[in-house]
Protein backbone atom coordinates (compact mmCIF):
# COMPACT_ATOMS: atom_id res chain seq x y z
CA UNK A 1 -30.78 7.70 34.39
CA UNK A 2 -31.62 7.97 30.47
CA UNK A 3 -32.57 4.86 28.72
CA UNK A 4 -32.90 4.64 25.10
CA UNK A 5 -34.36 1.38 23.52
CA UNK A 6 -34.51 0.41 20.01
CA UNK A 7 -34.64 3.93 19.27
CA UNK A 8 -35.42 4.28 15.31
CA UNK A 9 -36.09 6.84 12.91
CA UNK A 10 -37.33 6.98 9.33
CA UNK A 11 -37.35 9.93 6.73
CA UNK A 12 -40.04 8.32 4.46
CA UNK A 13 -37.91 5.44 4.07
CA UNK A 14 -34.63 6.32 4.66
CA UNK A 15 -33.30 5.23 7.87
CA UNK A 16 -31.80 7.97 9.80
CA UNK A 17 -31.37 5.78 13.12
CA UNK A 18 -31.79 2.26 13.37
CA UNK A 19 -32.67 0.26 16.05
CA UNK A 20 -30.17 1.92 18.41
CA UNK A 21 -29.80 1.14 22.50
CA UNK A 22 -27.98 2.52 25.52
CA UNK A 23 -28.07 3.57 28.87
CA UNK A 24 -26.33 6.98 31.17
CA UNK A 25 -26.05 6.55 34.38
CA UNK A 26 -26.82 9.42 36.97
CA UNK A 27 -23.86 12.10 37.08
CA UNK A 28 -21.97 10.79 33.83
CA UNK A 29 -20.31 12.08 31.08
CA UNK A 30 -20.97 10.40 27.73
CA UNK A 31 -19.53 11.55 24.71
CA UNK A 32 -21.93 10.53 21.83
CA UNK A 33 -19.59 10.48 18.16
CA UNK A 34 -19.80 9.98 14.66
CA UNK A 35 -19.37 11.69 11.37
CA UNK A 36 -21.34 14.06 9.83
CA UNK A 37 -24.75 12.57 8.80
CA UNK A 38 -24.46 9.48 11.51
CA UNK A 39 -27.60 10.69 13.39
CA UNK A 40 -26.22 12.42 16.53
CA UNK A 41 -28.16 15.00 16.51
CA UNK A 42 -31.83 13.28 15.56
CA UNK A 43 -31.15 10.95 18.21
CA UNK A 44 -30.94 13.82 20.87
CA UNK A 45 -33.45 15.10 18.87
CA UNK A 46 -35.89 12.36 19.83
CA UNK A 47 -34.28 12.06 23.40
CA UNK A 48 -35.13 15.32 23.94
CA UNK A 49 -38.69 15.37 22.59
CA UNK A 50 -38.16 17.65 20.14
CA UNK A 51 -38.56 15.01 17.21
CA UNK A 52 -40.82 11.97 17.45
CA UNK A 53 -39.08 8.54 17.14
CA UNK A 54 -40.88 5.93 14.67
CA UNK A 55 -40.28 3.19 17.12
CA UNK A 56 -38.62 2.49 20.49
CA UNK A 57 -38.64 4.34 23.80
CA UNK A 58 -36.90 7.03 25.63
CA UNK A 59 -36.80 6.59 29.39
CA UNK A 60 -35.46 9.85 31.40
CA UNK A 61 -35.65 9.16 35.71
CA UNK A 62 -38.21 6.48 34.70
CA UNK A 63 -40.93 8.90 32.14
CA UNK A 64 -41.33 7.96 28.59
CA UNK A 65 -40.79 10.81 26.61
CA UNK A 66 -43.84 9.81 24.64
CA UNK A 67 -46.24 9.42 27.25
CA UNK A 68 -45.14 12.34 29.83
CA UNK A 69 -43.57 14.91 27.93
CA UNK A 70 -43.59 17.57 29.96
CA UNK A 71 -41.88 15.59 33.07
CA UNK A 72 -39.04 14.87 30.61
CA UNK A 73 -38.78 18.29 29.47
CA UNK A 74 -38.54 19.74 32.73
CA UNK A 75 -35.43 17.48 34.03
CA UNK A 76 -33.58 18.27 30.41
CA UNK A 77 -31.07 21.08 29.67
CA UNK A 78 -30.70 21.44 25.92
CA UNK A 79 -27.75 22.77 23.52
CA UNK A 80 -29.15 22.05 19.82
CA UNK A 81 -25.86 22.36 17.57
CA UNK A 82 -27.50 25.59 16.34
CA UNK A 83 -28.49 27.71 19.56
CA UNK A 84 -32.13 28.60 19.68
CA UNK A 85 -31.12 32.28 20.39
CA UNK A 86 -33.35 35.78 19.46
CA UNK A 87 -31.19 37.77 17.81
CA UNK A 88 -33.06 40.16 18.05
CA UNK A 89 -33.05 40.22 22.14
CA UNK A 90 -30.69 41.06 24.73
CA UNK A 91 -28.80 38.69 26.58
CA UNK A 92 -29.98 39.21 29.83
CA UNK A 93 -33.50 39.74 28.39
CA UNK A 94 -33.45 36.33 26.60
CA UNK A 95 -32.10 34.66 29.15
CA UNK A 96 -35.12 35.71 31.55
CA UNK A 97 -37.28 34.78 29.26
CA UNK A 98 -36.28 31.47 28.49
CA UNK A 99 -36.35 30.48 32.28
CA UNK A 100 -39.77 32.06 32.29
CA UNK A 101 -40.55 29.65 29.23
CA UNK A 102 -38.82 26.70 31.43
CA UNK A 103 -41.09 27.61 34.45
CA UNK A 104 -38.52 28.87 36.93
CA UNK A 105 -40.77 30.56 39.69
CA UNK A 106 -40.21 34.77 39.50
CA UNK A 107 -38.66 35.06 41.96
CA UNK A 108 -35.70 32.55 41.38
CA UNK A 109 -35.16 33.99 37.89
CA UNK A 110 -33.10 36.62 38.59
CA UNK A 111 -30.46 34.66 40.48
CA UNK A 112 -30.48 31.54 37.96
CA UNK A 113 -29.96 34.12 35.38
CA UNK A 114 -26.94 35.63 37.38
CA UNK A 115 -25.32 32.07 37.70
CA UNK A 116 -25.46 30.49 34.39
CA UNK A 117 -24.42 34.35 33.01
CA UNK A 118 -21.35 33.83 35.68
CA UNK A 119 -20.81 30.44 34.70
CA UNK A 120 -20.55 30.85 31.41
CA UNK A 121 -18.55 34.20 31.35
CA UNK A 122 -21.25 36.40 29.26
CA UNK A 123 -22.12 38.79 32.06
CA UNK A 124 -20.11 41.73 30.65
CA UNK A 125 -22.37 41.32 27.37
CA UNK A 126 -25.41 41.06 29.30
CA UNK A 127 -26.94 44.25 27.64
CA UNK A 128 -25.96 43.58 24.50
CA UNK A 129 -28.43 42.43 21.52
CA UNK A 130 -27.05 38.99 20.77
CA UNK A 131 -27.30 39.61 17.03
CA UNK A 132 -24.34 41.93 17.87
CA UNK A 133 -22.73 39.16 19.23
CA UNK A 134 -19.58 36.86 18.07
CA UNK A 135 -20.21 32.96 17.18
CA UNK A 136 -18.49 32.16 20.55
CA UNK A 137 -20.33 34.30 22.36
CA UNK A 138 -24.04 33.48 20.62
CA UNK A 139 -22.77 29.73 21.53
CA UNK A 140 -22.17 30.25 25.40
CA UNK A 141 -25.77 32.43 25.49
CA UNK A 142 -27.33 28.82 24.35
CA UNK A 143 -25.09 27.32 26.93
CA UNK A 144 -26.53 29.51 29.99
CA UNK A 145 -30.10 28.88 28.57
CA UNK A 146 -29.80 25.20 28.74
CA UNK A 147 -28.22 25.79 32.63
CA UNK A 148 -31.51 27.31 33.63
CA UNK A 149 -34.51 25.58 35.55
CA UNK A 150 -31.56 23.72 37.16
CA UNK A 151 -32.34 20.53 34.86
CA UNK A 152 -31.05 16.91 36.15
CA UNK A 153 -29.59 16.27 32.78
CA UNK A 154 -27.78 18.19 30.01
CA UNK A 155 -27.78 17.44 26.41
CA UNK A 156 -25.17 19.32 24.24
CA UNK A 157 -25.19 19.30 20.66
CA UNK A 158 -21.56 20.53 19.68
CA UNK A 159 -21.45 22.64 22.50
CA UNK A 160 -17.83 24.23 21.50
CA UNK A 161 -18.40 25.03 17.62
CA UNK A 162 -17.42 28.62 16.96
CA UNK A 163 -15.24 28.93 20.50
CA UNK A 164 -11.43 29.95 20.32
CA UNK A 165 -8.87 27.45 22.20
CA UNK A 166 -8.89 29.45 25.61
CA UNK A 167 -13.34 29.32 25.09
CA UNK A 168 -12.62 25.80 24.03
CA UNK A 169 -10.70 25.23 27.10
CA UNK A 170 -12.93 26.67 29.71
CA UNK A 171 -16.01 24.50 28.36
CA UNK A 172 -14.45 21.61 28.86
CA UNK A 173 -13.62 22.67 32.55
CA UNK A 174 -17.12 23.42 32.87
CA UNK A 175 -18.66 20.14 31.42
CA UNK A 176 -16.14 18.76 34.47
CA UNK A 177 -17.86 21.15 37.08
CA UNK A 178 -21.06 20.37 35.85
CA UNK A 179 -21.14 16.52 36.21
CA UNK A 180 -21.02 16.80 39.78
CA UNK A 181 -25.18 17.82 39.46
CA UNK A 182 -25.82 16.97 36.31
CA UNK A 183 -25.93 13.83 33.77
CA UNK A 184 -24.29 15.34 31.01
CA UNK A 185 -24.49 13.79 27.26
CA UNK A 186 -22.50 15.68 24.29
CA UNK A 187 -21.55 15.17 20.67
CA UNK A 188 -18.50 16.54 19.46
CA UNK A 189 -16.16 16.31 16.37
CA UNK A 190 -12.93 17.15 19.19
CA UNK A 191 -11.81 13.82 20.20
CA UNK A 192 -9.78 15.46 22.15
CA UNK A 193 -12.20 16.86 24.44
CA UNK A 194 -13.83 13.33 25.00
CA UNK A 195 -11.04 12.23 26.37
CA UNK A 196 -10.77 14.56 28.62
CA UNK A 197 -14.00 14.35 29.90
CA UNK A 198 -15.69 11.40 28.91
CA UNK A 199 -16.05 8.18 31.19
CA UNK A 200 -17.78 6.29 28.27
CA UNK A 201 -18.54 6.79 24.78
CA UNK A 202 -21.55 5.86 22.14
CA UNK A 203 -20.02 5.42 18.64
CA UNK A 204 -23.08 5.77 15.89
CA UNK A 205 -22.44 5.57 11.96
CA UNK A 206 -24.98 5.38 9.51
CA UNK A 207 -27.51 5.32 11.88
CA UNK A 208 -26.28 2.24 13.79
CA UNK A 209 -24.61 1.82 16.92
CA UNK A 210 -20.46 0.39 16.39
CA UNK A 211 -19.96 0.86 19.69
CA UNK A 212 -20.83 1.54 23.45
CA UNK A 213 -17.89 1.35 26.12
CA UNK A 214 -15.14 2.55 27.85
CA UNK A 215 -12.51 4.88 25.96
CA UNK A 216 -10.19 1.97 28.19
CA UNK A 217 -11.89 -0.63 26.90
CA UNK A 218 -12.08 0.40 23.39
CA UNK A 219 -8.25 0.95 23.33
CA UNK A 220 -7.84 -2.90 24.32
CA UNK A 221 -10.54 -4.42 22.08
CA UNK A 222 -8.85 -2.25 18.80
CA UNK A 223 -5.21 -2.78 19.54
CA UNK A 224 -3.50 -5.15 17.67
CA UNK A 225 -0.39 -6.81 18.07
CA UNK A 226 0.98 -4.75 21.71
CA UNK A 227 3.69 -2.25 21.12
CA UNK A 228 6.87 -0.29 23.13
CA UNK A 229 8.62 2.51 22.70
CA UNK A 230 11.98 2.12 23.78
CA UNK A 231 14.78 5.13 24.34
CA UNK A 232 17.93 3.30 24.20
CA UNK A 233 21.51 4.32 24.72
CA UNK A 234 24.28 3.21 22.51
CA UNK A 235 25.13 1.96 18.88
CA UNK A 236 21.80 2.52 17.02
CA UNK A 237 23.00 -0.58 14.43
CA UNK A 238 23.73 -2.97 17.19
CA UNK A 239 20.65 -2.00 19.14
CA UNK A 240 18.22 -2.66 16.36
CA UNK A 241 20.09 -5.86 15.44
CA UNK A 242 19.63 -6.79 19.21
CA UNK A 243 15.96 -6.32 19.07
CA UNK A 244 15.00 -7.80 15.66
CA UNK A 245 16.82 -11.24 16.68
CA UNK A 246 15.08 -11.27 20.43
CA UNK A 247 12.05 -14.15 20.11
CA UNK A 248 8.95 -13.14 19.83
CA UNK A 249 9.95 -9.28 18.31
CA UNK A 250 7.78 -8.83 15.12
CA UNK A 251 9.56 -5.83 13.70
CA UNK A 252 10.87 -2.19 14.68
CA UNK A 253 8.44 -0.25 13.59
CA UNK A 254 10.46 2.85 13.61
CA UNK A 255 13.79 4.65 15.05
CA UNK A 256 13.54 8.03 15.94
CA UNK A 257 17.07 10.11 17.03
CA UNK A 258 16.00 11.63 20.57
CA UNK A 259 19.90 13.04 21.48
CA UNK A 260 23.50 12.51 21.09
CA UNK A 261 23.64 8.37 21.67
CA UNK A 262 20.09 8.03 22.29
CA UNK A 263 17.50 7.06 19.90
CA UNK A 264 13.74 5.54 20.09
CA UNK A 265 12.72 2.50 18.77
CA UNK A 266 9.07 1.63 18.39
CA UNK A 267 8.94 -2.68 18.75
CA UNK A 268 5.85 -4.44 18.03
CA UNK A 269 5.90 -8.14 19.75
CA UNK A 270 3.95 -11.12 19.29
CA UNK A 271 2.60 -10.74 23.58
CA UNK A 272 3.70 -8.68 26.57
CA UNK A 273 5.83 -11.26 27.60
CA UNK A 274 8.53 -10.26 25.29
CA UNK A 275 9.15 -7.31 27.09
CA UNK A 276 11.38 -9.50 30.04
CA UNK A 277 13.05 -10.80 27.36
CA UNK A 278 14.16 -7.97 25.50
CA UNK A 279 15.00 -6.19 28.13
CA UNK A 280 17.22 -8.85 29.94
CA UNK A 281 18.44 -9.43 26.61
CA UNK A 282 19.66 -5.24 25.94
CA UNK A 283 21.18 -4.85 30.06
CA UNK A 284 23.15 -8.26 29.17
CA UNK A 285 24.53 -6.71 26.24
CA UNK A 286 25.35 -3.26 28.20
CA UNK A 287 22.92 -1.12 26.62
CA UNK A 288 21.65 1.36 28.52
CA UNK A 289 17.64 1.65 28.60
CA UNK A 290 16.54 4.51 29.50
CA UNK A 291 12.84 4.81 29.30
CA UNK A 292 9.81 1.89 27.99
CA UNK A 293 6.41 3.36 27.47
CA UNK A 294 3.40 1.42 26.02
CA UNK A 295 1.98 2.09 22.88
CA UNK A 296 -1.70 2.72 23.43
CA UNK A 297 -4.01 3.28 20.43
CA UNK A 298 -5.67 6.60 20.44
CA UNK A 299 -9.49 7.83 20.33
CA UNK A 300 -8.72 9.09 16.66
CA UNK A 301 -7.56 5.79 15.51
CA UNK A 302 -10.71 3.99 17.26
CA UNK A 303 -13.32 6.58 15.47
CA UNK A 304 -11.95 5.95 12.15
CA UNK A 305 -11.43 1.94 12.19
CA UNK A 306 -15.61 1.88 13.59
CA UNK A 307 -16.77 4.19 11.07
CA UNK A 308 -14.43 3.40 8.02
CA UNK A 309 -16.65 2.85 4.77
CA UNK A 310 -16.91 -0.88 3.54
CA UNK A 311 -13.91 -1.55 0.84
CA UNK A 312 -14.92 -0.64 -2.61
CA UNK A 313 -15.21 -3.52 -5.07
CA UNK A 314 -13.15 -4.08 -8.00
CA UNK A 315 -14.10 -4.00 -11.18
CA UNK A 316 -13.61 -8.04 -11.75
CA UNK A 317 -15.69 -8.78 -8.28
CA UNK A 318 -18.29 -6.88 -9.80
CA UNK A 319 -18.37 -8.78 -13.21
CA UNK A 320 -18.11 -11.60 -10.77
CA UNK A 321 -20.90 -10.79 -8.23
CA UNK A 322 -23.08 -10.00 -11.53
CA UNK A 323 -21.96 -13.25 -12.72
CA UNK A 324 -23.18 -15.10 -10.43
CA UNK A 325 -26.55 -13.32 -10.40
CA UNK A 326 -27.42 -13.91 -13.55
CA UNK A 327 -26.70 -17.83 -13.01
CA UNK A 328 -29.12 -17.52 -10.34
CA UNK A 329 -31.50 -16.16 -12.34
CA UNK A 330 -31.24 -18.21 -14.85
CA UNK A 331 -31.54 -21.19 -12.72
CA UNK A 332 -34.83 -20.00 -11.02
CA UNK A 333 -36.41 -19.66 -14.57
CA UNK A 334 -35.08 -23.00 -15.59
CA UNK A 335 -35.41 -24.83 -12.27
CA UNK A 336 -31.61 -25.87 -12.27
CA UNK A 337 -29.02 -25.65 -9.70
CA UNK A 338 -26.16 -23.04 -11.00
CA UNK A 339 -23.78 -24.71 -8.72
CA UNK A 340 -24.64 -28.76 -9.37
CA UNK A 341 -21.86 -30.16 -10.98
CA UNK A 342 -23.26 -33.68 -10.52
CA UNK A 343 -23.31 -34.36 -14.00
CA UNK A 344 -20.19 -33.22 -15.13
CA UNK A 345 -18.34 -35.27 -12.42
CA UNK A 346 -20.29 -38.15 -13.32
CA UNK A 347 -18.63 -37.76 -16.79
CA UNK A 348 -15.56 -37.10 -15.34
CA UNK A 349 -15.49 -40.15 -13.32
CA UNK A 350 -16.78 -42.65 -15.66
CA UNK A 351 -13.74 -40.95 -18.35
CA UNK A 352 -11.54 -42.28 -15.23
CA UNK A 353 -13.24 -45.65 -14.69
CA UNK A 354 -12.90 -45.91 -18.63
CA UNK A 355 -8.68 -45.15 -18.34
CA UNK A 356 -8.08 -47.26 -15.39
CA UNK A 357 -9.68 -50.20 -17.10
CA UNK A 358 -7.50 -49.40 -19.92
CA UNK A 359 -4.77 -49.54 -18.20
């Protein structure tokens, strides 16, 4: 298991990671995310010991990567997002060094060279000086070092930059093979390929942690009001009148035309339990339904809503907010309450004592 607690990070006094918490469990996949400059990579960084932290504690099968190093170090696999190949070397030659680097006994090296090569399809380019090599290839060459020394857990920094589709593809299958030894954590910009893999997901922005869960759970906690899609036979006027007047319909979002007499309509209702209703209400009115999915929010839209930048202020909230600041100020020097009005409702009220009287 990796534990990170209140893991934090300062550039002189910029915060690069802030106070940030989580847990992997032995034999998971967690996909870590966030935009450029959200601190994925000094975060795995520090977990990996390759960075100090300024605070907080990195736990990996129980050692503090402060205070035993080397223990850490030798249950970690590690793809930084730029892999620490020579260019300068051979493949196979690298590759036997690095495992000599990692400690793998002599006589082990040979075959755990063999099998990460295998795994990760560069054994025809074995003899070749990696310099020579395509992005893709220098990419899976950092791969099959971080394979070697057989560590307990993998950490992979954007392990599919510079890979075509089919490379792409065949990583992903891997990362799948892979979590049946290892505890694998991985950053990515390809949603895509969290989904596929992932059983949980970190969400970081800014340094901060927006979310830690389930790609399940996330889905439920960001959707809105719930949502069909609906392929529907028959009159597309008197089907869309049909479902706007059904109780409980909010709108139709959309109508897409599918085939001759058959179009899609995307209904957003108040609850789930509109569903019965609208559909006892179409089969009453002869219209043939032919197919209901759910509408489920997607990874994309989940990413973007967690790590969308505040709302800019007008122009008038900012005369405003400055407004107010300078009342504030003004009050401090003068000992005043901006926002005491006691006075001028006193003279408002005794104007109205003065009128009733009058009257």
């Amino acid at each position: 298991m990796v534990e990170i607690k209140n893991l934090t990070k300062y550039y002189g006094s910029h915060p690069a990671v802030q106070d940030i918490s989580f847990t992997v469990g032995d034999h998971e996949v967690l996909g870590f995310l966030g935009p450029n400059g959200a601190g994925k990579s000094t975060t795995m960084n520090m977990i990996t010991g390759c960075l100090p932290s300024t605070s907080g504690t990195v736990l990996v099968d129980g050692y503090d990567i402060a205070k035993d190093p080397m223990e850490v170090k030798r249950r970690i696999g590690y793809l930084p997002e730029l892999p620490p190949v020579y260019v300068d070397m051979r493949v196979r030659q690298y590759l036997e060094f690095a495992a000599g680097l990692k400690g793998v006994k002599r006589a082990d090296r040979k075959k755990q060279v063999e099998n990460a090569m295998e795994r990760l399809k560069i054994t025809d380019v074995q003899n070749r000086i990696i310099g020579h090599l395509s992005k893709g290839y220098r990419q899976r060459v950092g791969f099959a070092q971080a394979l070697l020394g057989s560590p307990k857990f993998l950490i992979l920094d954007e392990p599919t930059v510079g890979l075509d589709p089919k490379q792409v593809m065949e990583v992903r299958n891997l990362i799948k093979d892979l979590a049946k030894d290892h505890t694998i954590i991985f950053s990515t910009h390809i949603l895509a390929e969290v989904s596929a893999v992932c059983e949980r997901v970190v969400i970081i922005n800014k340094g901060q942690i927006r979310a830690v869960d389930t790609i399940e759970n996330l889905e439920k906690s960001v959707a809105a009001d719930p949502a069909i899609r609906m392929k529907i036979e028959g009159d597309i006027a008197k089907i869309t009148n049909l479902i706007r007047e059904t109780e409980g319909v909010k709108e139709v979002r959309e109508v897409e035309y599918i085939s001759a007499g058959v179009n899609e309509y995307t209904v957003v209702m108040e609850d789930e339990t509109v569903r019965k209703k609208l559909m006892a209400k179409l089969i009453a009115e002869d219209c043939m339904v032919v197919e209901v999915n759910p509408v489920r929010v997607n990874l994309e839209e989940i990413f973007v809503k967690l790590t969308a930048a505040p709302r800019a202020q007008s122009r008038a909230e900012l005369l405003e907010e400055l407004g107010k600041e300078l009342e504030e100020q003004h009050a401090a020097e003068t000992g005043q309450n901006p926002y005491d009005d006691t006075d001028a409702g006193s003279e408002d009220a005794a104007d109205s004592n003065d009128e009733e009287v009058t009257d």
